[in-house]
N, C-alpha and C. Protein backbone atom coordinates (compact mmCIF):
# COMPACT_ATOMS: atom_id res chain seq x y z
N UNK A 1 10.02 -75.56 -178.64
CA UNK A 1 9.87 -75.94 -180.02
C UNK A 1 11.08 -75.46 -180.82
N UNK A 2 11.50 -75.81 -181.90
CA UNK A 2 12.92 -75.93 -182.49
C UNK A 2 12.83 -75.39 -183.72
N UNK A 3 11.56 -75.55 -184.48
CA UNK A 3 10.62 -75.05 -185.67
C UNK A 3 11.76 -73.85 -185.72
N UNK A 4 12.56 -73.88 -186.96
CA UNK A 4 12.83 -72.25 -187.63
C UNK A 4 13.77 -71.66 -186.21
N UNK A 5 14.14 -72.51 -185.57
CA UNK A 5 15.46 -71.82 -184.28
C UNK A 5 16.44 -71.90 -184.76
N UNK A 6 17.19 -71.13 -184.71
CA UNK A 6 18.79 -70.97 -185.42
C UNK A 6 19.37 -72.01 -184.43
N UNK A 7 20.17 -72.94 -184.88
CA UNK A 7 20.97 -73.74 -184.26
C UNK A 7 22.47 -74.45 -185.01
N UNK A 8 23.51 -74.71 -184.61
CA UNK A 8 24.66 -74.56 -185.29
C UNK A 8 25.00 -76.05 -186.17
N UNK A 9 25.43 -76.08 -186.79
CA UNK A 9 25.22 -77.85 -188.18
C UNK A 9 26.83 -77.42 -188.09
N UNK A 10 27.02 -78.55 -188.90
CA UNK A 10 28.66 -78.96 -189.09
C UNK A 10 28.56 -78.57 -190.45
N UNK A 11 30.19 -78.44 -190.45
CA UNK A 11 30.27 -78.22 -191.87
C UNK A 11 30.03 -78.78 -193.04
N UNK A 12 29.56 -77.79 -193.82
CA UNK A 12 28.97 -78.30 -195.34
C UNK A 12 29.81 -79.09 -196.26
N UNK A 13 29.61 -79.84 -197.02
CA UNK A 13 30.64 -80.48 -198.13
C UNK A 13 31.75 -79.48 -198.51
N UNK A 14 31.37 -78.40 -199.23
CA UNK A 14 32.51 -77.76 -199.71
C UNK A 14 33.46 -77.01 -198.61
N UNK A 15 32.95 -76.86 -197.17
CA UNK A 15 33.58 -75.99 -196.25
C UNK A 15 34.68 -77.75 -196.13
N UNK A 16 34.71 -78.76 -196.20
CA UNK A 16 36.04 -79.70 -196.07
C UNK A 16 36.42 -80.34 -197.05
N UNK A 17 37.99 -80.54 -196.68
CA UNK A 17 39.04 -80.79 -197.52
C UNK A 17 39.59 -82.31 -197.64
N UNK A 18 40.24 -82.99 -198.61
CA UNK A 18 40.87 -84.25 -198.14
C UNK A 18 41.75 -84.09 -197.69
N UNK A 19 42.27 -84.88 -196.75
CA UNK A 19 43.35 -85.08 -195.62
C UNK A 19 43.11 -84.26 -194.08
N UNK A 20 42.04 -83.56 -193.95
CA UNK A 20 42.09 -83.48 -192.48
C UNK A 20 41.57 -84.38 -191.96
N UNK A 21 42.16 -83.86 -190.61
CA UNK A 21 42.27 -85.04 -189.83
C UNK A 21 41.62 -83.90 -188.21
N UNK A 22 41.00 -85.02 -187.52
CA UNK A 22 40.29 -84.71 -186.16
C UNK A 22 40.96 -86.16 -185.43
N UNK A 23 41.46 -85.89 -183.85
CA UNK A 23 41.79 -86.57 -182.89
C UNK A 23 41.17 -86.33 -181.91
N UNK A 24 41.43 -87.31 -180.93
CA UNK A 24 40.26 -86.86 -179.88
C UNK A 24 40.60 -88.34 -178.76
N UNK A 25 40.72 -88.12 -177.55
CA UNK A 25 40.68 -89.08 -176.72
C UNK A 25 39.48 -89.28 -175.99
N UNK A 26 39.21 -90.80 -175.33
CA UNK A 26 37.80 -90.90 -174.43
C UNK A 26 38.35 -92.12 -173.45
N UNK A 27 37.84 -91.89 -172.27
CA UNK A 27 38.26 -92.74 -171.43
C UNK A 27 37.08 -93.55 -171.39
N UNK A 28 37.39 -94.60 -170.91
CA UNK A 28 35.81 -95.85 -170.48
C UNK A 28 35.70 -95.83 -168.99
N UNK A 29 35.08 -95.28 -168.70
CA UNK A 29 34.30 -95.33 -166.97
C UNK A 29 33.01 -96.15 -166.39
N UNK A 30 33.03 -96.08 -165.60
CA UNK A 30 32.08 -97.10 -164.60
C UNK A 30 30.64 -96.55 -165.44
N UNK A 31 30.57 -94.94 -165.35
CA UNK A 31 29.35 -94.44 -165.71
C UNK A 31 28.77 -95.01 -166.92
N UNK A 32 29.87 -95.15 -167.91
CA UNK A 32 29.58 -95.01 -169.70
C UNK A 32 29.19 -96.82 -170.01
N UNK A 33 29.75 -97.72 -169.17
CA UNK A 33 29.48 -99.14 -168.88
C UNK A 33 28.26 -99.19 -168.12
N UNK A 34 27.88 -98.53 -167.08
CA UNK A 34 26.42 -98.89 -166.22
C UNK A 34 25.63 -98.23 -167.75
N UNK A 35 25.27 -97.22 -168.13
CA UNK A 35 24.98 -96.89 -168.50
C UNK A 35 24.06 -97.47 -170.33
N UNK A 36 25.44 -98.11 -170.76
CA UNK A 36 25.27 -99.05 -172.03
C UNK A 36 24.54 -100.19 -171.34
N UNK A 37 25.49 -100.71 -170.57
CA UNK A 37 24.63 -102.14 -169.82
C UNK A 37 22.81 -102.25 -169.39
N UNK A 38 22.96 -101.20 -168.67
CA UNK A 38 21.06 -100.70 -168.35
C UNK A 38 20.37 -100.21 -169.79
N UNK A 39 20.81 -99.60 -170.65
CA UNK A 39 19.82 -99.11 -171.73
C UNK A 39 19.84 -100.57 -172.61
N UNK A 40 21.28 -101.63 -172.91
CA UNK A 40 21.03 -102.42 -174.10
C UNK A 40 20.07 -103.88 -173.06
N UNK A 41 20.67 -103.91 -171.96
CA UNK A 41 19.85 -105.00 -171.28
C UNK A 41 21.05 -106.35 -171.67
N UNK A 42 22.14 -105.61 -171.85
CA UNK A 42 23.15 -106.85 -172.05
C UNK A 42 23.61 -106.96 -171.41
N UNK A 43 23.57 -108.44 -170.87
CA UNK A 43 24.32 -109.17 -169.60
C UNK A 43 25.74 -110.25 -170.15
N UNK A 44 26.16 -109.80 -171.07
CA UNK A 44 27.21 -110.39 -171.46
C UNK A 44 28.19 -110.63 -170.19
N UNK A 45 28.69 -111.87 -169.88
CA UNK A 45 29.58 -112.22 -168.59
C UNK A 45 31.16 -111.43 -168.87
N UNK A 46 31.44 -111.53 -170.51
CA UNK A 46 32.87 -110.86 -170.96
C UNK A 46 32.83 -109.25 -170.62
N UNK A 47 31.56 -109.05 -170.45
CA UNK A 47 31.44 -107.28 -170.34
C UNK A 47 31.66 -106.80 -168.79
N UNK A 48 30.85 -107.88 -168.13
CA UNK A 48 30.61 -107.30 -166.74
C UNK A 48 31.01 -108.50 -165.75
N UNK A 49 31.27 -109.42 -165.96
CA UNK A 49 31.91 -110.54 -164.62
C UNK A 49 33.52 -110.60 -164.73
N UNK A 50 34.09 -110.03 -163.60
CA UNK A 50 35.64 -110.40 -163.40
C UNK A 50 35.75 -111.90 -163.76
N UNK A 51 35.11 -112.67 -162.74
CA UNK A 51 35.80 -114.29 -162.41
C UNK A 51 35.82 -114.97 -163.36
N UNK A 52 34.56 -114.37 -164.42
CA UNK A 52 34.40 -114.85 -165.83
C UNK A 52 35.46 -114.65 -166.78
N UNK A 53 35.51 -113.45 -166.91
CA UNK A 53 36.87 -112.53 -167.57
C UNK A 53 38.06 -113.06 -167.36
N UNK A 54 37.88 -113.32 -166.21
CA UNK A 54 39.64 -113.60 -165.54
C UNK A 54 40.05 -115.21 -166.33
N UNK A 55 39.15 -115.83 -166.24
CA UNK A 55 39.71 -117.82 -167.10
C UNK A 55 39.32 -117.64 -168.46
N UNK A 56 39.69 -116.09 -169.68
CA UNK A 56 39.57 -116.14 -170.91
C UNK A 56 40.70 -115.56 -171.31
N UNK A 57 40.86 -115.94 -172.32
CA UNK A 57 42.29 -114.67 -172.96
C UNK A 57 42.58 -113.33 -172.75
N UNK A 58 40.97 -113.19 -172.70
CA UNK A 58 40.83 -111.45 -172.47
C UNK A 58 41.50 -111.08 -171.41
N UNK A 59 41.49 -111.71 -170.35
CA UNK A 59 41.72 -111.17 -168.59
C UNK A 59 40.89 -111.02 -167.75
N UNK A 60 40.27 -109.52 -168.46
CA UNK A 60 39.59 -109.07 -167.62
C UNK A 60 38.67 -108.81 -168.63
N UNK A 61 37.02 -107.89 -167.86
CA UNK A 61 36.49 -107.56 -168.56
C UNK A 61 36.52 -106.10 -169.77
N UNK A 62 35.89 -106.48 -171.01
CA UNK A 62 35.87 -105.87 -171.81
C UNK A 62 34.84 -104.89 -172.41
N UNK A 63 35.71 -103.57 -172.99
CA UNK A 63 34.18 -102.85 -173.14
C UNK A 63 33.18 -103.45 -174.84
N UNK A 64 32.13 -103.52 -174.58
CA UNK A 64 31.19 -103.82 -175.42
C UNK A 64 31.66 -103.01 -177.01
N UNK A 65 32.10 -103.72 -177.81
CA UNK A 65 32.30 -103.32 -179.04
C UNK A 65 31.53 -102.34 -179.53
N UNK A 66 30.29 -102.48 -179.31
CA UNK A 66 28.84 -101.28 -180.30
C UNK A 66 29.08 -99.91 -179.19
N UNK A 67 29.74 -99.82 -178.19
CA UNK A 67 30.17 -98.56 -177.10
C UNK A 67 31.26 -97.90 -177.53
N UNK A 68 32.44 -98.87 -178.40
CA UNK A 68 33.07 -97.73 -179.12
C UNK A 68 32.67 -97.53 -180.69
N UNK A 69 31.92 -98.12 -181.13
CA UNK A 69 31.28 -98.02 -182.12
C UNK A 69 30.41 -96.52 -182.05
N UNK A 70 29.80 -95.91 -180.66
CA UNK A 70 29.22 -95.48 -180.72
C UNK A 70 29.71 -93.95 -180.00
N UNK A 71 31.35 -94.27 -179.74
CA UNK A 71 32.06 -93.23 -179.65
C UNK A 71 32.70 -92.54 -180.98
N UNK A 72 33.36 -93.24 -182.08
CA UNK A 72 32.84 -93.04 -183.43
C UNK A 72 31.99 -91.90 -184.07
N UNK A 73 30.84 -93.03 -184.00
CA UNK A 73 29.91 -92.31 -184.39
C UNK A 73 29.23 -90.53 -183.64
N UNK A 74 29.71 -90.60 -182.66
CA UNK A 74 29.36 -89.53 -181.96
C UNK A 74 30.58 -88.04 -182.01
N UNK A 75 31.90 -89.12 -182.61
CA UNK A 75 33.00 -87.56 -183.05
C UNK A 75 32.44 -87.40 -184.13
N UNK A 76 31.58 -88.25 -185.30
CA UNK A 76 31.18 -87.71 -186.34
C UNK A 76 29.84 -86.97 -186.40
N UNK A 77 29.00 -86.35 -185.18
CA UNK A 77 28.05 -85.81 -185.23
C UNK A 77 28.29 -84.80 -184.32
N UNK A 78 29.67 -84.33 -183.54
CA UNK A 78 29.65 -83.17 -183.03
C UNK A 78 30.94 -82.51 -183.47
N UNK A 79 31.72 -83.71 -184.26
CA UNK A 79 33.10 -82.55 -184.77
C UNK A 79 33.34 -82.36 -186.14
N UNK A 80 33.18 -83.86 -186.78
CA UNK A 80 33.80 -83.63 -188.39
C UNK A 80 32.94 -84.55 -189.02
N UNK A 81 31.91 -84.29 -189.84
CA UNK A 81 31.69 -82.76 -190.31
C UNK A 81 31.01 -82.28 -188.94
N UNK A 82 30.33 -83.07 -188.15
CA UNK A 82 29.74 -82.08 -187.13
C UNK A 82 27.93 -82.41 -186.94
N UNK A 83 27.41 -81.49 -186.10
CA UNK A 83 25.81 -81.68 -186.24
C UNK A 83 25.11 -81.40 -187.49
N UNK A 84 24.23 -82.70 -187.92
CA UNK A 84 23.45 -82.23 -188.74
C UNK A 84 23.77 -83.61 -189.74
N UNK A 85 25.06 -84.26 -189.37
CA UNK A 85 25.61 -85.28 -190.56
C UNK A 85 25.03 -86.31 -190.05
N UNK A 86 25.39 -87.28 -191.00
CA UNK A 86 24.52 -88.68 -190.94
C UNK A 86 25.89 -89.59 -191.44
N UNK A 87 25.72 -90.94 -190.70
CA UNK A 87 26.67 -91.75 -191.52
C UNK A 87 26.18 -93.02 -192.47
N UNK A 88 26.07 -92.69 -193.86
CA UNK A 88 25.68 -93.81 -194.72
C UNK A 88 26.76 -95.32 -194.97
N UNK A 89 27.63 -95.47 -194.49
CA UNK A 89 28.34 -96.51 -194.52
C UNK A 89 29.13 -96.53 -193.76
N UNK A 90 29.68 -97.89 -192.86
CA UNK A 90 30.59 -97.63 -191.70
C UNK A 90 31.02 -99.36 -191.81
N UNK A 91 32.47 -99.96 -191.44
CA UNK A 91 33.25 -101.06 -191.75
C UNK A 91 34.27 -100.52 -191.30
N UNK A 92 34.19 -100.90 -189.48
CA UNK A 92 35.05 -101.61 -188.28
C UNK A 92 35.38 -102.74 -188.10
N UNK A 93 37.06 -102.47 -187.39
CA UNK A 93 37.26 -104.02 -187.45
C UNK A 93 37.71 -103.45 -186.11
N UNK A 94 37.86 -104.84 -184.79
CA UNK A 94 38.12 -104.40 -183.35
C UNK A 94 39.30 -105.37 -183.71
N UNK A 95 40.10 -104.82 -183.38
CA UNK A 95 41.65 -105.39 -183.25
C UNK A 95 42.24 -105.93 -181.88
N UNK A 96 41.67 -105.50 -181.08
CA UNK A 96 41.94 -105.97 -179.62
C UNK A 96 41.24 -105.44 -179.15
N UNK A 97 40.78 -106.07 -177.56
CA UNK A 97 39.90 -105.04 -176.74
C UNK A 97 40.16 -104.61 -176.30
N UNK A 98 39.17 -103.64 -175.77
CA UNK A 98 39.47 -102.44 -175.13
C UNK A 98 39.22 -102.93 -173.52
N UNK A 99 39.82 -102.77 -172.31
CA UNK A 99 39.33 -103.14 -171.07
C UNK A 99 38.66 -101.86 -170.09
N UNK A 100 38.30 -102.47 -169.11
CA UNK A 100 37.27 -101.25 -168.55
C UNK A 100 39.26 -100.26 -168.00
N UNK A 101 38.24 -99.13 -167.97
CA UNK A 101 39.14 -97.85 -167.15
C UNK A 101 40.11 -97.67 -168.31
N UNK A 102 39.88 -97.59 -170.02
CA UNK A 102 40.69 -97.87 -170.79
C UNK A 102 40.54 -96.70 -171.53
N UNK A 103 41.62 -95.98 -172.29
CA UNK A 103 41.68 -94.87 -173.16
C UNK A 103 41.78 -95.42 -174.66
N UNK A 104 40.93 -95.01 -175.17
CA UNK A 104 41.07 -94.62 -176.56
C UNK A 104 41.95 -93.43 -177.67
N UNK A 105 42.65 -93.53 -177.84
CA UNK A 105 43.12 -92.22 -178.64
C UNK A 105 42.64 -92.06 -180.09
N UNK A 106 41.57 -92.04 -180.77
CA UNK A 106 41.10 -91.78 -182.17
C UNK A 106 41.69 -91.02 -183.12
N UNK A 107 42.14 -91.43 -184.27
CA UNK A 107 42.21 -90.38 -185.26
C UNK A 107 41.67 -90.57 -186.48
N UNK A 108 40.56 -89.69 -187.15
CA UNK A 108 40.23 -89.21 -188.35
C UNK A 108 40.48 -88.37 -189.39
N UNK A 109 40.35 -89.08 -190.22
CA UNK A 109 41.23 -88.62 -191.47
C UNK A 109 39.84 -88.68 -192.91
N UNK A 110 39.54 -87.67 -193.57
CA UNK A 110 39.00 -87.68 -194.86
C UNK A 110 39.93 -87.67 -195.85
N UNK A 111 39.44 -89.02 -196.29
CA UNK A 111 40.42 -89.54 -197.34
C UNK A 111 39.77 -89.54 -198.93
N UNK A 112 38.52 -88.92 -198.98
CA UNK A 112 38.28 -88.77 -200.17
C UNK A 112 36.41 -88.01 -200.18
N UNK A 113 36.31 -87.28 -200.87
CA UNK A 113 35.27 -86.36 -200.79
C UNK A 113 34.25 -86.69 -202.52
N UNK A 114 32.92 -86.73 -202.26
CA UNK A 114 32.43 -86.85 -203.52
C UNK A 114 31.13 -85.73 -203.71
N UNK A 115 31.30 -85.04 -204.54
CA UNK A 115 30.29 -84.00 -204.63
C UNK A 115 29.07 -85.02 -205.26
N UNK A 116 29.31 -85.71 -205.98
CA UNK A 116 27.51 -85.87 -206.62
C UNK A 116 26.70 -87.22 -205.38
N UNK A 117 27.77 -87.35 -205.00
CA UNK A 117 26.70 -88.41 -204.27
C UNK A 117 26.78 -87.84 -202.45
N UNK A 118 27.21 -86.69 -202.65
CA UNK A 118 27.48 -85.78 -201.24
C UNK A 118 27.61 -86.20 -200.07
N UNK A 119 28.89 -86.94 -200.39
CA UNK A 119 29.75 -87.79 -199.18
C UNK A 119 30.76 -87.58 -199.35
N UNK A 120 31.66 -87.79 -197.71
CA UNK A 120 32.87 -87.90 -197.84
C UNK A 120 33.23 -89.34 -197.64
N UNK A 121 34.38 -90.04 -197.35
CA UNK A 121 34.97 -90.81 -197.04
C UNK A 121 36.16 -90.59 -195.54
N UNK A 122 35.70 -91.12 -194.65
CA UNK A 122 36.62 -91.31 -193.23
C UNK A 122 37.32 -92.72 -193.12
N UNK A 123 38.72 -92.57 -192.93
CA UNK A 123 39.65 -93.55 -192.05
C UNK A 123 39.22 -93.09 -190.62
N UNK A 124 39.01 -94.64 -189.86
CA UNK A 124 39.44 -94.00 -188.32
C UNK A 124 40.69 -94.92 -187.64
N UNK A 125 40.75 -94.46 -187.01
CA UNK A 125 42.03 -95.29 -186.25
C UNK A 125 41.84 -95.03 -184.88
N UNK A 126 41.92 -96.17 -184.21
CA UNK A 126 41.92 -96.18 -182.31
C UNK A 126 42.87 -96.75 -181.74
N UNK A 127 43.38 -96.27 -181.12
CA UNK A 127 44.62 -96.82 -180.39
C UNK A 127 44.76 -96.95 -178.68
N UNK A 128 44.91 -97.70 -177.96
CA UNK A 128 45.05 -97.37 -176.49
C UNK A 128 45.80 -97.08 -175.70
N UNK A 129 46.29 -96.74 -174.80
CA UNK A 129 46.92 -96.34 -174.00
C UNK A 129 48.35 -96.97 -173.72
N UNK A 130 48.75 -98.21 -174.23
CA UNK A 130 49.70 -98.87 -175.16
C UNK A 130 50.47 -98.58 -176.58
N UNK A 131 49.67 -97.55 -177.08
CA UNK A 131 49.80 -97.02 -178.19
C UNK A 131 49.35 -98.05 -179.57
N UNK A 132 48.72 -99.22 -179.07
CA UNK A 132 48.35 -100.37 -179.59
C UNK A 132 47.38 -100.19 -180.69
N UNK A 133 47.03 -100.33 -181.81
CA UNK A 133 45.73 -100.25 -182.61
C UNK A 133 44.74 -101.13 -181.93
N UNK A 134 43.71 -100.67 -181.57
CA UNK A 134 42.58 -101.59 -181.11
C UNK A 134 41.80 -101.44 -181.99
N UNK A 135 41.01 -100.42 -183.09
CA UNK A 135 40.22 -100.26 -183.74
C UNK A 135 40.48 -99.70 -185.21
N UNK A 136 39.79 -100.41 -186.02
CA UNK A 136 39.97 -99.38 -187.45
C UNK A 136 39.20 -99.56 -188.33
N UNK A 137 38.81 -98.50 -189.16
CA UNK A 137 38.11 -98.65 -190.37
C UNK A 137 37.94 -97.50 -191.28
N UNK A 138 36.54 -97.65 -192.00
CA UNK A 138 36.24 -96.62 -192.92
C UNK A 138 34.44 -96.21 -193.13
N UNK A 139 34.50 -95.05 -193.26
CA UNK A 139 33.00 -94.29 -193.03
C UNK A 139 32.83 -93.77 -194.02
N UNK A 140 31.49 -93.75 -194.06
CA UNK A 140 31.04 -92.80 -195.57
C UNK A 140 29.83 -92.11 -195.03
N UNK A 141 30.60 -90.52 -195.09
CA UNK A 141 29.30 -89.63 -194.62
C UNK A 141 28.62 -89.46 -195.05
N UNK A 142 27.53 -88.50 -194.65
CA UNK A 142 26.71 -87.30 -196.11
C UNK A 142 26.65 -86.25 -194.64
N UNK A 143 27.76 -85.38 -194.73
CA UNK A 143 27.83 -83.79 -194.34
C UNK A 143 26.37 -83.18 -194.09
N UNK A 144 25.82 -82.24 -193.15
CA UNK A 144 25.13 -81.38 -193.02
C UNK A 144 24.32 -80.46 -194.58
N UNK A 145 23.66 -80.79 -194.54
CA UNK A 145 22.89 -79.48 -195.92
C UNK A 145 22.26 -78.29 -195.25
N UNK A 146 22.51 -77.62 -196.24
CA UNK A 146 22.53 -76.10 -196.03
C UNK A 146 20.83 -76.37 -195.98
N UNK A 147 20.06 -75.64 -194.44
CA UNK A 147 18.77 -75.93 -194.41
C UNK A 147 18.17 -74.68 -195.27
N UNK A 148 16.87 -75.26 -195.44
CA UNK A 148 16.14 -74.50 -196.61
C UNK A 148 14.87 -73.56 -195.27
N UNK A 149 14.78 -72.67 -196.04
CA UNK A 149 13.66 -71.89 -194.74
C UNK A 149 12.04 -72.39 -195.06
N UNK A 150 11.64 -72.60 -193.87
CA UNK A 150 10.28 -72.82 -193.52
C UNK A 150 9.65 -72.10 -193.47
N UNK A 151 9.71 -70.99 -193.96
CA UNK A 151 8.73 -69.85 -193.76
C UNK A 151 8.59 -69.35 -194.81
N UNK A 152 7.79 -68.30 -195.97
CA UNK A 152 7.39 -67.88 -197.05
C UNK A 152 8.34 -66.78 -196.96
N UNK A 153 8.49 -66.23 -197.94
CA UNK A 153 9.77 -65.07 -198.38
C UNK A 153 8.82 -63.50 -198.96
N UNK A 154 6.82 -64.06 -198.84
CA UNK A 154 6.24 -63.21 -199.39
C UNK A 154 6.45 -62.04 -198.24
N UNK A 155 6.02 -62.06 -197.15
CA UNK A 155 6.67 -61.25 -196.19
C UNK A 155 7.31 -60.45 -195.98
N UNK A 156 8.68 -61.03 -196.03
CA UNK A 156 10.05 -60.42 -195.98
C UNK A 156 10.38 -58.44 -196.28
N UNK A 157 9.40 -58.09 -196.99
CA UNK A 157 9.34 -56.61 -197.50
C UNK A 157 8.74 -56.08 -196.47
N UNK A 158 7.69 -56.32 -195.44
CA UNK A 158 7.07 -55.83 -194.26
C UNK A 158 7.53 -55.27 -192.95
């Protein structure tokens, strides 16, 4: 049970600043593709058939757009701000695809912070192993809140 367990949140609104920035690379593997493919039940032919892949522009096959969507979203719940955040607005654009066995290089940037509506604002940027932009956009957090205690404070003198 988790009830009242100390556990670690990302940083609070005022603990960040505008202009940092978090980077971070991720490779696309066989695992992270079986994996999306079996949980969404998508049989897209561009995702998973060579012979298909091979007579389109693409080449070969490509990783599923909502997989780096959901690499994204996942530097924003374990690095910046971290656990505990939520993302209230998000507007990606995929610039090229990404192909299987493919690196991502990410960079995030807070480009603007708002105390009353207790969000920040994120640029992201993805690039591949080409140094190519494949991905970009903009996020609107709401940071971790300072949790409130579950337990009575009448106590506390005992």
């Amino acid at each position: 049970m988790l009830l009242g367990k100390k556990r670690k949140l990302g940083r609070k609104l005022d603990e960040i600043k505008t202009g940092e920035k978090l980077e971070l690379s991720e490779a696309i593997e066989d695992k992270d593709l079986l994996l999306y493919l079996g949980l969404t039940n998508d049989n897209n032919p561009l995702f998973i058939q060579h012979d298909y892949a091979s007579m389109t522009p693409f080449k070969k096959p490509i990783v599923p757009q909502i997989m780096l969507t959901g690499m994204v979203t996942s530097a924003i719940s374990k690095y910046l701000p971290g656990p505990g955040s939520s993302i209230k607005k998000q507007s990606l654009t995929f610039i090229k695809p990404v192909h299987h066995y493919g690196k991502v290089h990410f960079l995030f940037q807070v480009t603007n912070i708002n105390e009353e509506a207790h969000s920040i604002t994120m640029s992201v940027e993805g690039k591949n192993e080409k140094n190519e932009k494949v991905i970009e956009g903009e996020l609107e957090v709401c940071p971790p809140y300072a949790p409130k205690s579950i337990t009575s404070h009448t106590l506390e003198n005992f």
